[in-house]
Each structure stands twice: as structure tokens, then as C-alpha cells.
Protein backbone atom coordinates (compact mmCIF):
# COMPACT_ATOMS: atom_id res chain seq x y z
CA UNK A 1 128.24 18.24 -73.99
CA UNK A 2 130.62 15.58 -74.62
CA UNK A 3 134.03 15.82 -76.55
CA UNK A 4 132.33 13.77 -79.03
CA UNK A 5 129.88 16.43 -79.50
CA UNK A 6 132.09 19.04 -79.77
CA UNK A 7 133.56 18.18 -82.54
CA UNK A 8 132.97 21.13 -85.40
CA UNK A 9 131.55 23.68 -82.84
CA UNK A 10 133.06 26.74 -80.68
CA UNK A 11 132.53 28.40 -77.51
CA UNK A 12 134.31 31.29 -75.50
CA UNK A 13 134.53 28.87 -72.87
CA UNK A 14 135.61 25.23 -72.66
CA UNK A 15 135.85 22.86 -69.34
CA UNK A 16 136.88 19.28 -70.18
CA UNK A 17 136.51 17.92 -66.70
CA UNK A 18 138.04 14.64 -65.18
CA UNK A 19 141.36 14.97 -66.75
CA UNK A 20 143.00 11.83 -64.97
CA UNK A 21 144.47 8.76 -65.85
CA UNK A 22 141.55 6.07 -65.90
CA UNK A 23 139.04 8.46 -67.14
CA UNK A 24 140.74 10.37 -69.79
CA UNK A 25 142.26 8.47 -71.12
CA UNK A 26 139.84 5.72 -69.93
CA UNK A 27 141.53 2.34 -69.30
CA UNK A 28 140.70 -0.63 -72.16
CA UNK A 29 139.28 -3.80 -70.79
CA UNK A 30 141.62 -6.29 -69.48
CA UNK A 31 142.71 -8.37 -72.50
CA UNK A 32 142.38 -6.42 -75.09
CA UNK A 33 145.07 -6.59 -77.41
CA UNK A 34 147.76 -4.28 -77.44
CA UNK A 35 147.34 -2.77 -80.77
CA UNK A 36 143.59 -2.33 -80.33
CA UNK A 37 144.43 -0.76 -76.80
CA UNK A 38 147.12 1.51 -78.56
CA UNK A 39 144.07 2.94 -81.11
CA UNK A 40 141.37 3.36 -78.57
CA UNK A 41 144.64 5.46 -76.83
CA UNK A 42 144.97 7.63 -80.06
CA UNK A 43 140.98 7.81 -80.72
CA UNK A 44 140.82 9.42 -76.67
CA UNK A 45 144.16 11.47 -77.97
CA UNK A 46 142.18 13.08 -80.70
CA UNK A 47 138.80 13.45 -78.86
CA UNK A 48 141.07 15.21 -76.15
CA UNK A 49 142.82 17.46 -79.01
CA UNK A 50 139.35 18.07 -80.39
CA UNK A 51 137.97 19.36 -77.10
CA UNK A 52 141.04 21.84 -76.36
CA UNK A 53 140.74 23.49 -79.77
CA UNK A 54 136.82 24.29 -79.46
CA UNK A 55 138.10 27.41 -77.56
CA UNK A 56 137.50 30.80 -79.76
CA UNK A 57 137.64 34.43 -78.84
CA UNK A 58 134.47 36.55 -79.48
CA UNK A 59 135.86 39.49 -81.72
CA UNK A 60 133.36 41.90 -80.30
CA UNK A 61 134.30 41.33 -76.99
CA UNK A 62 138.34 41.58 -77.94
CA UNK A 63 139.25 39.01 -75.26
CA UNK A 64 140.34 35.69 -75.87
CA UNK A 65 138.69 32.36 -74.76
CA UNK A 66 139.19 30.51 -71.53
CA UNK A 67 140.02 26.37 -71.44
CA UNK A 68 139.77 25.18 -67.89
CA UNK A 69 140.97 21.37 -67.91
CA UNK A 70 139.98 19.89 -63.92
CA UNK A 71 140.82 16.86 -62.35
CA UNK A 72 139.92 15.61 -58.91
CA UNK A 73 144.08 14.45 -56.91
CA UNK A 74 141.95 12.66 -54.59
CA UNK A 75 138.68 10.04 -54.37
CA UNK A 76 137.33 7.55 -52.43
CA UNK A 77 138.70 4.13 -52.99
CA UNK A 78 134.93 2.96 -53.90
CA UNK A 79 134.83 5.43 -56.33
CA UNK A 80 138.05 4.95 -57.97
CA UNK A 81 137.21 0.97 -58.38
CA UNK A 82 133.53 1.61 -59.79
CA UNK A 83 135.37 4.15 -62.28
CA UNK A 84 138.26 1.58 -63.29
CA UNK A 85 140.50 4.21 -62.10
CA UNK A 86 143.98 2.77 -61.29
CA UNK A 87 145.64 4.73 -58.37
CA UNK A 88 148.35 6.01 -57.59
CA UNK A 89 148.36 5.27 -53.93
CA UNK A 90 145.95 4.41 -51.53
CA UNK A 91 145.80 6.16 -47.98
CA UNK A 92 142.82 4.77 -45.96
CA UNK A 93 140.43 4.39 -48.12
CA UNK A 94 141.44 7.31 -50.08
CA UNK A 95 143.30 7.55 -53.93
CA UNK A 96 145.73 9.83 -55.36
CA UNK A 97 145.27 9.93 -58.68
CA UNK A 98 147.48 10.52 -61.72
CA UNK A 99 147.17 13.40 -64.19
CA UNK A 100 145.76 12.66 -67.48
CA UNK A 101 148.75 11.59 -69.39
CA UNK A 102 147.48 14.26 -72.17
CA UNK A 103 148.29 17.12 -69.99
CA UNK A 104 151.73 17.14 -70.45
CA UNK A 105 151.70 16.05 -74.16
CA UNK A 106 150.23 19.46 -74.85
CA UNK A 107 154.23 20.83 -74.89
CA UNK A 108 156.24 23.20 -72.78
CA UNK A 109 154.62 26.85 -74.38
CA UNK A 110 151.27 25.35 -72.41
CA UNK A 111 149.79 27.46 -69.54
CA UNK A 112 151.36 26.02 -65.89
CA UNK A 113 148.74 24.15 -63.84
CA UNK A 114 146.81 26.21 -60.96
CA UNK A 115 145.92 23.90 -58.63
CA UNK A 116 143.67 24.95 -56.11
């Protein structure tokens, strides 16, 4: 389901997938102005915020929930320009891409990344 979706509902398990720059948060249209770009920012903030909190524990089973947030480093250069992804490098035909920039904004008491 999307984050959109998810809004008012729970599960013991929540993947928000694609967490990097250019996809969320997804990259305005060129020209837009800046204060319209900084809201659409804020509305992908809260969608973001909305998707990490769907995470509950099922009393019964006296364990807690599990939030897995992914995020390819790496795509193909076609794929990164069809996405409106903006690299971070480019290494024959290959990108590195950023992080979501919401990663870090979830504070220091956050789980550390496992990157596999």
C-alpha cells in the first residue's frame, strides 16, 4: 500500500521502500517556486512520518513491531534519469545515490543502518 494509504491503519510490520533522495523525497519540477517546493518537501515529510509510525506490537504475541526502511546505493544511469533521480556520482553508467534526507532527521536515539 502506499504511505498515503497508510494513514490511520497498523501493522506488525512496515517496509517503506526506496528511501533515497529523488524518490523520497521526490524532486519538484524544475521551476516550481521555492515556497511551493518547500510544502510539497513538508507534505513528503509528513507522509514519511506517517508511514514510520504505522508500526504496532501485537500484545498477544509480546514482541514489538519491525520497520525496515530500504534503499537501493546503486542504479543504472537509465534508471536514475527515467526516475528524476539526481546522483551522486556516476561510474560507467552506474549511480550512487544519496540517502533519503529523512533518514537522518529521525534523531540520534534511531536504530543504526544495516546495510547489506
Amino acid at each position: 500500500m502506499s504511505l498515503h494509504k497508510s494513514k490511520g491503519l497498523s501493522s506488525p510490520v512496515v517496509v517503506i521502500a526506496g528511501c533515497v533522495d529523488g524518490l523520497l523525497p521526490a524532486e519538484p519540477e524544475r521551476g516550481t517556486p521555492i515556497a511551493e517546493r518547500q510544502a510539497i518537501l513538508e507534505e513528503q515529510r509528513r507522509l514519511f512520518f506517517v508511514g514510520v509510525t504505522r508500526v504496532k506490537s501485537i500484545p498477544s504475541s509480546n514482541r514489538p513491531g519491525s520497520l525496515l526502511l530500504t534503499g537501493s546505493r546503486t542504479m543504472t544511469l537509465a534508471d536514475a534519469m527515467q526516475s528524476g533521480i539526481q546522483p551522486a556520482g556516476v561510474n560507467y553508467g552506474t549511480v550512487n545515490l544519496h540517502l533519503s534526507r529523512f533518514i537522518p532527521e529521525l534523531g540520534p536515539d534511531a536504530p543504526k543502518p544495516v546495510a547489506r
